[in-house]
N, C-alpha and C. Protein backbone atom coordinates (compact mmCIF):
# COMPACT_ATOMS: atom_id res chain seq x y z
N UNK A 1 0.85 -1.16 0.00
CA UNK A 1 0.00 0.00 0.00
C UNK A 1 0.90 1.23 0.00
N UNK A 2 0.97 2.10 -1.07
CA UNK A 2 1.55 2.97 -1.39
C UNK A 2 0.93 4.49 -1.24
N UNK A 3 1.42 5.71 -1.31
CA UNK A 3 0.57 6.71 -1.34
C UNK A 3 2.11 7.32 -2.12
N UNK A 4 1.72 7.75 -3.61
CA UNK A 4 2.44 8.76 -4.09
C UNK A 4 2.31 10.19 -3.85
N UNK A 5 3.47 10.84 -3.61
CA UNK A 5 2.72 12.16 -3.23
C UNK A 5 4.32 13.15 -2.85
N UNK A 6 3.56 14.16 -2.04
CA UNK A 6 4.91 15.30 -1.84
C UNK A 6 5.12 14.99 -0.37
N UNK A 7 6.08 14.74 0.57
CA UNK A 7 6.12 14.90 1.72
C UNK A 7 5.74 15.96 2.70
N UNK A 8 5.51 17.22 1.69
CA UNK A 8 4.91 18.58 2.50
C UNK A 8 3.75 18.88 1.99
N UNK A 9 3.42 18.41 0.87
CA UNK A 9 1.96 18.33 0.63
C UNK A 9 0.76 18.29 1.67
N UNK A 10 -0.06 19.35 1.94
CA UNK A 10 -1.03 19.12 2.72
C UNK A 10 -2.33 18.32 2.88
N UNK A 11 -2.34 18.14 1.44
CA UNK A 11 -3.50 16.99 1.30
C UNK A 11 -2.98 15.54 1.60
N UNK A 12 -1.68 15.65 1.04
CA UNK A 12 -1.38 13.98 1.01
C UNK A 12 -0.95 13.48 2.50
N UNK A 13 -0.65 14.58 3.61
CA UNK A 13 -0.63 14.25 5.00
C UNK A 13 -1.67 14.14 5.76
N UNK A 14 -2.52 14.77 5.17
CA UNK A 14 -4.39 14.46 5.28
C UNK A 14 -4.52 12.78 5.07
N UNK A 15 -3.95 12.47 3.98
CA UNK A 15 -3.89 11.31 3.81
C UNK A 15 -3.64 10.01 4.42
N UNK A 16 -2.18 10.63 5.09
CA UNK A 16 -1.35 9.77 5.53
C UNK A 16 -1.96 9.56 7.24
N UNK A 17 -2.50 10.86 7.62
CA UNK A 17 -2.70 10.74 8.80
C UNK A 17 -3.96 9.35 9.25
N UNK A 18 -4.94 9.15 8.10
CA UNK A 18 -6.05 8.40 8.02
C UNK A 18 -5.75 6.73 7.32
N UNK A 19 -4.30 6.87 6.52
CA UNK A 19 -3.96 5.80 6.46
C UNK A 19 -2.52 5.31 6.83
N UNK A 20 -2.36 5.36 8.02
CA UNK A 20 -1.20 5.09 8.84
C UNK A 20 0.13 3.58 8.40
N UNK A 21 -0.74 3.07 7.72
CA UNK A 21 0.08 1.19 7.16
C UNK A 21 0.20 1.93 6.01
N UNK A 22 0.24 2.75 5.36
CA UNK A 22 0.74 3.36 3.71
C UNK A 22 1.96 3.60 4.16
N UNK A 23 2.83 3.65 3.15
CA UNK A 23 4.12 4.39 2.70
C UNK A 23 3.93 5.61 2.13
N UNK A 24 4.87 6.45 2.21
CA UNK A 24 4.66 7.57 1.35
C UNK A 24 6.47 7.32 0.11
N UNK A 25 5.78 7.79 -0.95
CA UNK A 25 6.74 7.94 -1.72
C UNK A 25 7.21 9.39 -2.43
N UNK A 26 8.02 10.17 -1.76
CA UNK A 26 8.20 11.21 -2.14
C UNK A 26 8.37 11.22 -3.74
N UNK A 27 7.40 11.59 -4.75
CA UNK A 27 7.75 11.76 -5.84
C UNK A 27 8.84 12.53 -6.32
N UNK A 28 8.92 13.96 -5.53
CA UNK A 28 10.17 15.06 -6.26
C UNK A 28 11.70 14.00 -6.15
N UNK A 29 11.74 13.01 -5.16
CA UNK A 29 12.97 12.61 -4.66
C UNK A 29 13.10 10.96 -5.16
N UNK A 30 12.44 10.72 -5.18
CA UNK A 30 11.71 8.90 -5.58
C UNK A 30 11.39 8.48 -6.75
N UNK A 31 10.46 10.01 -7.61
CA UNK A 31 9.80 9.62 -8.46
C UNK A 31 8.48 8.71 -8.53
N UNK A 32 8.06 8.15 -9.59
CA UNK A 32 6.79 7.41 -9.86
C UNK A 32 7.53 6.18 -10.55
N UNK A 33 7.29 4.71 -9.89
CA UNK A 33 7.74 3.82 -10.99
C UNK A 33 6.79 4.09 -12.73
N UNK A 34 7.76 3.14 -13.79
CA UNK A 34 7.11 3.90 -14.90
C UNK A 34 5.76 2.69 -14.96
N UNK A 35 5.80 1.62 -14.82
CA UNK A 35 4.24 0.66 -14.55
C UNK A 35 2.87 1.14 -13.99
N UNK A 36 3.51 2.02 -12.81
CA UNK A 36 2.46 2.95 -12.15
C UNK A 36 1.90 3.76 -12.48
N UNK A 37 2.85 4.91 -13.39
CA UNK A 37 2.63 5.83 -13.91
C UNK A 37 1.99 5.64 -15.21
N UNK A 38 2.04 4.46 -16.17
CA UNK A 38 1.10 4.64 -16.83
C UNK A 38 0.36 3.67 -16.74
N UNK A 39 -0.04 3.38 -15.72
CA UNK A 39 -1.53 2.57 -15.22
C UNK A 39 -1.99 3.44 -14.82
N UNK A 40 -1.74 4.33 -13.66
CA UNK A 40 -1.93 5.66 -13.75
C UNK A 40 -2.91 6.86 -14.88
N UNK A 41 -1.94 7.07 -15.99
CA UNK A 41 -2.31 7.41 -16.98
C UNK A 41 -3.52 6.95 -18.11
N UNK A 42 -3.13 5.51 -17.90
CA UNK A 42 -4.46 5.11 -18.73
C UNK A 42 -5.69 5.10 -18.08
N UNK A 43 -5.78 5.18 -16.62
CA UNK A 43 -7.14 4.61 -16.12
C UNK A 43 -7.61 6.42 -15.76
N UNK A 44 -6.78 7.31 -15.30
CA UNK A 44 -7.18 8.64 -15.36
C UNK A 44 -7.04 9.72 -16.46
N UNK A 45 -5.97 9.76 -17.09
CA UNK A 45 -6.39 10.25 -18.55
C UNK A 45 -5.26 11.87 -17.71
N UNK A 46 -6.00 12.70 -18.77
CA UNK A 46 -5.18 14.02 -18.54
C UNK A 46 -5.55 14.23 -17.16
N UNK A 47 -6.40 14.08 -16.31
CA UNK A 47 -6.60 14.45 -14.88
C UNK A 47 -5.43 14.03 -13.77
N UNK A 48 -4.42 13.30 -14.20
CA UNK A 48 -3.36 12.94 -13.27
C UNK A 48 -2.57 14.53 -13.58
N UNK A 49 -2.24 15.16 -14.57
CA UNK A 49 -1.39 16.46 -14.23
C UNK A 49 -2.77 17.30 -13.69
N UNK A 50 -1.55 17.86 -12.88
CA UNK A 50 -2.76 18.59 -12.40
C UNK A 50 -2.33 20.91 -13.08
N UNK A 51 -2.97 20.80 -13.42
CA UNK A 51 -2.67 22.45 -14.28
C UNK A 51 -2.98 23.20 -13.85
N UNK A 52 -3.90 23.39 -12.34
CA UNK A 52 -3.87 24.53 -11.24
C UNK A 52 -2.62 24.82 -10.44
N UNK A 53 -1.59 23.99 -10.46
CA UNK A 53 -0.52 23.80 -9.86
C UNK A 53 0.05 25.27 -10.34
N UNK A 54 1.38 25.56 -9.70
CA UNK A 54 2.20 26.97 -9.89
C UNK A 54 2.91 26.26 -10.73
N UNK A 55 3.41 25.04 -10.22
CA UNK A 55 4.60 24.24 -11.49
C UNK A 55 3.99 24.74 -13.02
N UNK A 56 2.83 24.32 -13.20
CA UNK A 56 2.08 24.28 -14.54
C UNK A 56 1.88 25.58 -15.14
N UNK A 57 1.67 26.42 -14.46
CA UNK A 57 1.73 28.12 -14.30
C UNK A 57 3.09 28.68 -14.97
N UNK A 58 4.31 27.94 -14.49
CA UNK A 58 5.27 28.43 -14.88
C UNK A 58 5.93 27.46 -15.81
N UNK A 59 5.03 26.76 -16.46
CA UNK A 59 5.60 26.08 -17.67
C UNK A 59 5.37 26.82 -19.03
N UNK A 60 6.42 26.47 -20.14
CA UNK A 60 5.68 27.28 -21.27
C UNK A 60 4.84 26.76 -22.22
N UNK A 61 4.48 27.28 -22.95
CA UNK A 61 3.44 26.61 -23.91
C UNK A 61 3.97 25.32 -24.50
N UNK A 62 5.37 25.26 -24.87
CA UNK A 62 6.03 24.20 -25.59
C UNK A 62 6.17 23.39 -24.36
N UNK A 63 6.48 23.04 -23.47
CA UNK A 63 6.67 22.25 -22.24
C UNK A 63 5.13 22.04 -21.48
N UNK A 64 3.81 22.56 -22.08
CA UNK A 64 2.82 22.14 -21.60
C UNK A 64 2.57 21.12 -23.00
N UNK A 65 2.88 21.23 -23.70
CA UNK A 65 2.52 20.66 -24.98
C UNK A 65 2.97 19.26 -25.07
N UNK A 66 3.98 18.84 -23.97
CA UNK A 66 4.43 17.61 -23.91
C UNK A 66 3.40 16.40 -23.74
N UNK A 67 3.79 15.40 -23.91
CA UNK A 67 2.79 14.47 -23.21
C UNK A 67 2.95 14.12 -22.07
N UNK A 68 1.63 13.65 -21.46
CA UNK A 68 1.70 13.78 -19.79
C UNK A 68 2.64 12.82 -19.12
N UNK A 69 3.06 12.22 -19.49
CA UNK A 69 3.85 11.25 -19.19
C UNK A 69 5.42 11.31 -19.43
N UNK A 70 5.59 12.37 -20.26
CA UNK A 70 6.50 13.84 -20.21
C UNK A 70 6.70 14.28 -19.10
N UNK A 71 5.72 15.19 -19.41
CA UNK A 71 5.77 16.08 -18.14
C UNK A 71 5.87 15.71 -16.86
N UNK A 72 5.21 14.57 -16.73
CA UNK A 72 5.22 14.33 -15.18
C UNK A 72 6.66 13.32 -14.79
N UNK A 73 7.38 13.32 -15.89
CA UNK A 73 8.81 12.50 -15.58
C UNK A 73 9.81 13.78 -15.53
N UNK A 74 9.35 14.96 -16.24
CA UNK A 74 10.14 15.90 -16.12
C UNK A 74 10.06 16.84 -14.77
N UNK A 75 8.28 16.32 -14.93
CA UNK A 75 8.22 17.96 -13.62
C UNK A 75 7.33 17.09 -11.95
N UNK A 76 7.74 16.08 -11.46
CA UNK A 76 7.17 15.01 -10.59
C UNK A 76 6.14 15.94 -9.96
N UNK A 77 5.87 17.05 -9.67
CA UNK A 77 5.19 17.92 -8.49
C UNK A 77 4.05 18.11 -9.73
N UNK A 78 4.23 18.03 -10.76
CA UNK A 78 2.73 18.23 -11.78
C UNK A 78 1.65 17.59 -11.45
N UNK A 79 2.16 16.53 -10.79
CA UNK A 79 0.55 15.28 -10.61
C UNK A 79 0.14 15.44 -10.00
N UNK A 80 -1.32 15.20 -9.88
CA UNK A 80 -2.42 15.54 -8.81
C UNK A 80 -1.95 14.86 -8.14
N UNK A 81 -1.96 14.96 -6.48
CA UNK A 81 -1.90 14.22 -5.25
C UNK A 81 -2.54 14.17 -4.82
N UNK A 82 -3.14 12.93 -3.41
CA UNK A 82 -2.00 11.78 -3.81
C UNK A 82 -2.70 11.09 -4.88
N UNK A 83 -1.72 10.10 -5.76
CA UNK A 83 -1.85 8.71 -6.32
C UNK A 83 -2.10 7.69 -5.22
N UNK A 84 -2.58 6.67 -4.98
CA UNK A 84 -2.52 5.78 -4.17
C UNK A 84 -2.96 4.46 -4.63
N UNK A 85 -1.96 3.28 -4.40
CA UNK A 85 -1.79 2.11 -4.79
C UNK A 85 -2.34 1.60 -4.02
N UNK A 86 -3.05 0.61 -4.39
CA UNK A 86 -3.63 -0.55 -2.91
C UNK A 86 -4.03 -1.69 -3.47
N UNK A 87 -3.55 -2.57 -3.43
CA UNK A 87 -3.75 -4.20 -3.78
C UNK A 87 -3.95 -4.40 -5.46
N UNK A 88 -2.85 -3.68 -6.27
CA UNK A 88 -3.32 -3.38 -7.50
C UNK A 88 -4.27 -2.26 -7.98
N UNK A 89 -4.85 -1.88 -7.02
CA UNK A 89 -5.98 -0.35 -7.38
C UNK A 89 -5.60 0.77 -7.16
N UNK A 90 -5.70 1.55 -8.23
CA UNK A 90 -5.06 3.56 -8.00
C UNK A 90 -6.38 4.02 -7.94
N UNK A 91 -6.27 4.64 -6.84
CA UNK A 91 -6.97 6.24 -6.76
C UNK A 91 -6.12 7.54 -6.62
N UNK A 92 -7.09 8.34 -7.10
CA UNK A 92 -6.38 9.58 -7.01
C UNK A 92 -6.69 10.57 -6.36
N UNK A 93 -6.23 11.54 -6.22
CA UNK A 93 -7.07 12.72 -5.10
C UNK A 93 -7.39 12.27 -3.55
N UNK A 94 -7.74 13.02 -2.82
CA UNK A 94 -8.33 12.60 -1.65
C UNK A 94 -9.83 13.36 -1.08
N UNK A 95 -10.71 12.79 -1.78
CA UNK A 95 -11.92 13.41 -1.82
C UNK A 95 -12.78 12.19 -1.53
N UNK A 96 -13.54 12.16 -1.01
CA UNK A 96 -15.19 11.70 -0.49
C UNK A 96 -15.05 10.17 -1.24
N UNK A 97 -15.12 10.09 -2.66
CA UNK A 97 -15.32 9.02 -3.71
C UNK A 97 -13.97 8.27 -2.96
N UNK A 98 -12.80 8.99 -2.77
CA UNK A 98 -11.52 7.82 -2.51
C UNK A 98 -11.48 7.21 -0.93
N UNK A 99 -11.79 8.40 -0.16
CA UNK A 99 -12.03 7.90 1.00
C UNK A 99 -13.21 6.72 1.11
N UNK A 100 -14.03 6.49 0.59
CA UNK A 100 -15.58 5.33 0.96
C UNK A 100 -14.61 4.39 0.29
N UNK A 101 -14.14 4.51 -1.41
CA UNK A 101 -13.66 3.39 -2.60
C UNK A 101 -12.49 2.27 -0.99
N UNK A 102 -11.67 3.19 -0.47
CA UNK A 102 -10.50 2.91 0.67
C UNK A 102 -11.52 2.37 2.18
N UNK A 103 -12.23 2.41 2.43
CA UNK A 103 -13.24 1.68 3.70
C UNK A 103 -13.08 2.93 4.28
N UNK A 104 -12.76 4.15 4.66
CA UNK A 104 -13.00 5.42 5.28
C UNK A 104 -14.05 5.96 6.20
N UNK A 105 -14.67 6.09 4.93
CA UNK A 105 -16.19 6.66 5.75
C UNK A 105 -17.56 5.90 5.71
């Protein structure tokens, strides 16, 4: 049971705090294995970068133009957080749908 994510990330310690047996995998420092990342990719689509980010803000048009799987090997802090692995299953985000999908609430 994995939780991809930022170590100072505030959501993904939201996370961590509710799922205590996860790992965290600092993406900026760790990265994303590439199996993950595009299982990842195929089952969420463009919604894994996330483009409200400042990273994404300060990319240029030619470096948004990459493919996401690009970008997110170039720029690890692009992806929505967290990713989270669990017995073969990714979710993403930490919202209502991932918390119940995880036994939560």
């Amino acid at each position: 049971m994995i939780l991809y994510g930022l170590k100072n990330c505030d959501t993904c310690r939201k996370a961590l705090k509710q799922l205590p047996d996860f790992a965290l995998v600092d993406v900026r420092s760790e990265g994303v294995p590439q199996d993950i990342l595009s299982a990842a990719l195929e089952k969420f689509g463009d919604k894994l970068v996330n483009t409200r980010s400042t990273t994404w803000r300060g990319l240029s048009e030619e470096d948004r133009a990459q493919s996401p799987i690009g970008l997110l090997q170039d720029h690890p802090a692009l992806m929505k957080r967290p990713l989270i692995s669990k017995e073969g299953l990714l979710f993403l985000g930490w919202d209502k749908a991932t918390q119940e999908a995880l036994g939560l609430v």
